[in-house]
Protein backbone atom coordinates (compact mmCIF):
# COMPACT_ATOMS: atom_id res chain seq x y z
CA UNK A 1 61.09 60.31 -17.28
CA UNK A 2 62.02 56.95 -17.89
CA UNK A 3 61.92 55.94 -14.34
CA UNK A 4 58.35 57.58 -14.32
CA UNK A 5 57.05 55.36 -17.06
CA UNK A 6 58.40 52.18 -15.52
CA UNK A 7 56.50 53.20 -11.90
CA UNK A 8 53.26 53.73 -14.35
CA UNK A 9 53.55 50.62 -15.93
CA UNK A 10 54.29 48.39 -13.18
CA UNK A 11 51.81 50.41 -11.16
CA UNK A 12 49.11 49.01 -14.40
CA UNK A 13 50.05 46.11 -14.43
CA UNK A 14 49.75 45.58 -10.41
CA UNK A 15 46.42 46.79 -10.70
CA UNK A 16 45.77 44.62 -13.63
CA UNK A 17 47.08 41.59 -11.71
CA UNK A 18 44.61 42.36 -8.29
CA UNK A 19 41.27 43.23 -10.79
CA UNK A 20 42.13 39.62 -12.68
CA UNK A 21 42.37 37.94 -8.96
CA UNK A 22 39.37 39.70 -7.97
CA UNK A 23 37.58 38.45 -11.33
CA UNK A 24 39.21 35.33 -10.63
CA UNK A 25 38.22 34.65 -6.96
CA UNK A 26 34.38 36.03 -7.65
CA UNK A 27 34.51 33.07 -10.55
CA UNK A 28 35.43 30.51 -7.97
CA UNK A 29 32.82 31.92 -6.21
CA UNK A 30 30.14 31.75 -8.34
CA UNK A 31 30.99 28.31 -9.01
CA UNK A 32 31.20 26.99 -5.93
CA UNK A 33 27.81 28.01 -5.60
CA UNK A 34 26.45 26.67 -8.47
CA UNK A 35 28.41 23.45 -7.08
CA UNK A 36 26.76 23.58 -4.13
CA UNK A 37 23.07 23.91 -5.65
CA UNK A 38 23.66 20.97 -8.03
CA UNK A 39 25.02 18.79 -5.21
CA UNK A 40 21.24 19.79 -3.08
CA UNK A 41 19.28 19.26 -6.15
CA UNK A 42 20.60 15.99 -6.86
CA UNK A 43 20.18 15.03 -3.12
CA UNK A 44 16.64 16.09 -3.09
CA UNK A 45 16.28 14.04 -6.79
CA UNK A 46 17.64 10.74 -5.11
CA UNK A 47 15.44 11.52 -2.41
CA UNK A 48 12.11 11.85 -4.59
CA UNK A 49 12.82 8.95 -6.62
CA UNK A 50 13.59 6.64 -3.72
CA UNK A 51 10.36 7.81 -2.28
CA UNK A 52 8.29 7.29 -5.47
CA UNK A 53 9.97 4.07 -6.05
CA UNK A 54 9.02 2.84 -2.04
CA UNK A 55 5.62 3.92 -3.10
CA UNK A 56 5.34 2.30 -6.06
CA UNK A 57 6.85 -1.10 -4.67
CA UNK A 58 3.72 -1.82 -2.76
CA UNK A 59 1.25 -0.75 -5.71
CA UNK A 60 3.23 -3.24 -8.22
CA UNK A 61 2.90 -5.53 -5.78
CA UNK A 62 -0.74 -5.54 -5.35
CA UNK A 63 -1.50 -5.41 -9.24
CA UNK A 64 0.72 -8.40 -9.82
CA UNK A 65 -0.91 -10.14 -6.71
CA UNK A 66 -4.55 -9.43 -8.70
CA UNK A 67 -2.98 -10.17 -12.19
CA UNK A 68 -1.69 -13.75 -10.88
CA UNK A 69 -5.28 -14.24 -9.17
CA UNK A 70 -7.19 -13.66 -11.74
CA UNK A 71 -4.99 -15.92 -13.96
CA UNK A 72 -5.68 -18.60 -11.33
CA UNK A 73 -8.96 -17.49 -11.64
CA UNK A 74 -9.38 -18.56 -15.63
CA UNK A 75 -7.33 -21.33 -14.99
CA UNK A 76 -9.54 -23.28 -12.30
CA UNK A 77 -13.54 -23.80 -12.74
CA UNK A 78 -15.64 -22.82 -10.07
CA UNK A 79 -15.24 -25.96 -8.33
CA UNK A 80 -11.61 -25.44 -8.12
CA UNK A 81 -11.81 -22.09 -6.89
CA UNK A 82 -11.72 -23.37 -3.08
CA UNK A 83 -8.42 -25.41 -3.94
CA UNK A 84 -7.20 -22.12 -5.59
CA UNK A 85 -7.99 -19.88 -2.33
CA UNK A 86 -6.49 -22.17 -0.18
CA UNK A 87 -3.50 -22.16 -1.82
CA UNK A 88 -2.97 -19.02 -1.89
CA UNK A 89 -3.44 -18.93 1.82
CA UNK A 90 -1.12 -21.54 1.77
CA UNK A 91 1.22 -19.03 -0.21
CA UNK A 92 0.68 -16.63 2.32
CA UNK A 93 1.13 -18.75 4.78
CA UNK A 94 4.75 -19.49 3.68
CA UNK A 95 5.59 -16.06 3.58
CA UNK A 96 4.83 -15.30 6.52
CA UNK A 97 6.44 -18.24 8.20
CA UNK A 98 10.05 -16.71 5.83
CA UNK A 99 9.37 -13.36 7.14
CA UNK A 100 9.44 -14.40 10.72
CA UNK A 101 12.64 -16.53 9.70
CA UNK A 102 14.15 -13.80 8.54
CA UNK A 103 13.33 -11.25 11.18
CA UNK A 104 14.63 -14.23 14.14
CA UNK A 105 17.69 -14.36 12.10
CA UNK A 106 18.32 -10.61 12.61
CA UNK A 107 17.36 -10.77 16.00
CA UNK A 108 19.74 -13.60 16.70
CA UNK A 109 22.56 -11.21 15.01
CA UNK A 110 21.98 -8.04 16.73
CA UNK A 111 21.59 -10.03 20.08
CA UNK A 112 25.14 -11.71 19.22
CA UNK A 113 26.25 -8.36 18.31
CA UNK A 114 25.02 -6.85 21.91
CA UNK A 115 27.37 -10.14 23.55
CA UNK A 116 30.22 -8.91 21.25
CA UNK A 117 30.06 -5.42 22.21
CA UNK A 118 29.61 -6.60 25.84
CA UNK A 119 32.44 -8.63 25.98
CA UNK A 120 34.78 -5.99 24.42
CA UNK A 121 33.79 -3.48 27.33
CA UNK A 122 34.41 -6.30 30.00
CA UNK A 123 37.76 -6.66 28.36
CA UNK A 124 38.06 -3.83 27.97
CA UNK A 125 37.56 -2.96 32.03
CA UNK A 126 39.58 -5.68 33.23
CA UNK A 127 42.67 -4.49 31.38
CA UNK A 128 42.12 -1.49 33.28
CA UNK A 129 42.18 -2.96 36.40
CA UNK A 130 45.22 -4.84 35.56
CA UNK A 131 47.10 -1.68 34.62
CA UNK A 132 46.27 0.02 37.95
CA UNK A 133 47.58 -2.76 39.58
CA UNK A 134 50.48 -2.37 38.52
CA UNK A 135 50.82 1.12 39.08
């Protein structure tokens, strides 16, 4: 009788033991998906707000352009308003001539980078051919 109790209550608690896994693992579960979700949401969050913030870039850009020329604008009579245009081609100007600097610059880099990688490769080959050589 003894013996019989002991099977029952080892036979509980091994059933207890695989339903608490079971409730366990179907946790983990559970909150690996809600892991998951967060991690897409947040991805498509940073996504948004880098897009609204490349969108708003431009628009800042342009009101602080017309805030700067109007300023200019009180500041100069009408007389001075051809001096003030011109200079602010002039402005122009000057960026443009930076942004051209900038983009020969890269140029320059990626075309040294190009050499770089070319040179590796001929290396690269010509240890190659010294190995078969001596094979």
């Amino acid at each position: 009788m003894i013996e019989h109790f002991n099977d029952q209550s080892l036979a509980r608690r091994r059933q207890w033991a695989i339903s608490r896994h079971q409730g366990l693992e179907g946790t983990r579960i559970n909150l690996q998906v809600c892991y998951q979700e967060e991690v897409l949401n947040y991805d498509d969050t940073e996504g948004w707000l880098i897009e609204v913030h490349e969108e708003e870039i431009p628009k800042l850009q342009v009101q602080i352009q017309y805030a700067q020329i109007s300023m200019e604008m009180d500041m100069f009579s009408k007389s001075d308003l051809s001096a003030a245009f011109k200079d602010i081609g002039a402005q122009e100007a000057e960026e443009e001539e930076i942004e051209k600097e900038v983009a020969d610059e890269e140029g320059e880099e990626e075309e040294e980078g190009a050499k770089e990688e070319f040179e590796d490769a001929k290396e690269e080959e010509e240890r190659g051919e010294g190995e078969d050589k001596m094979l």
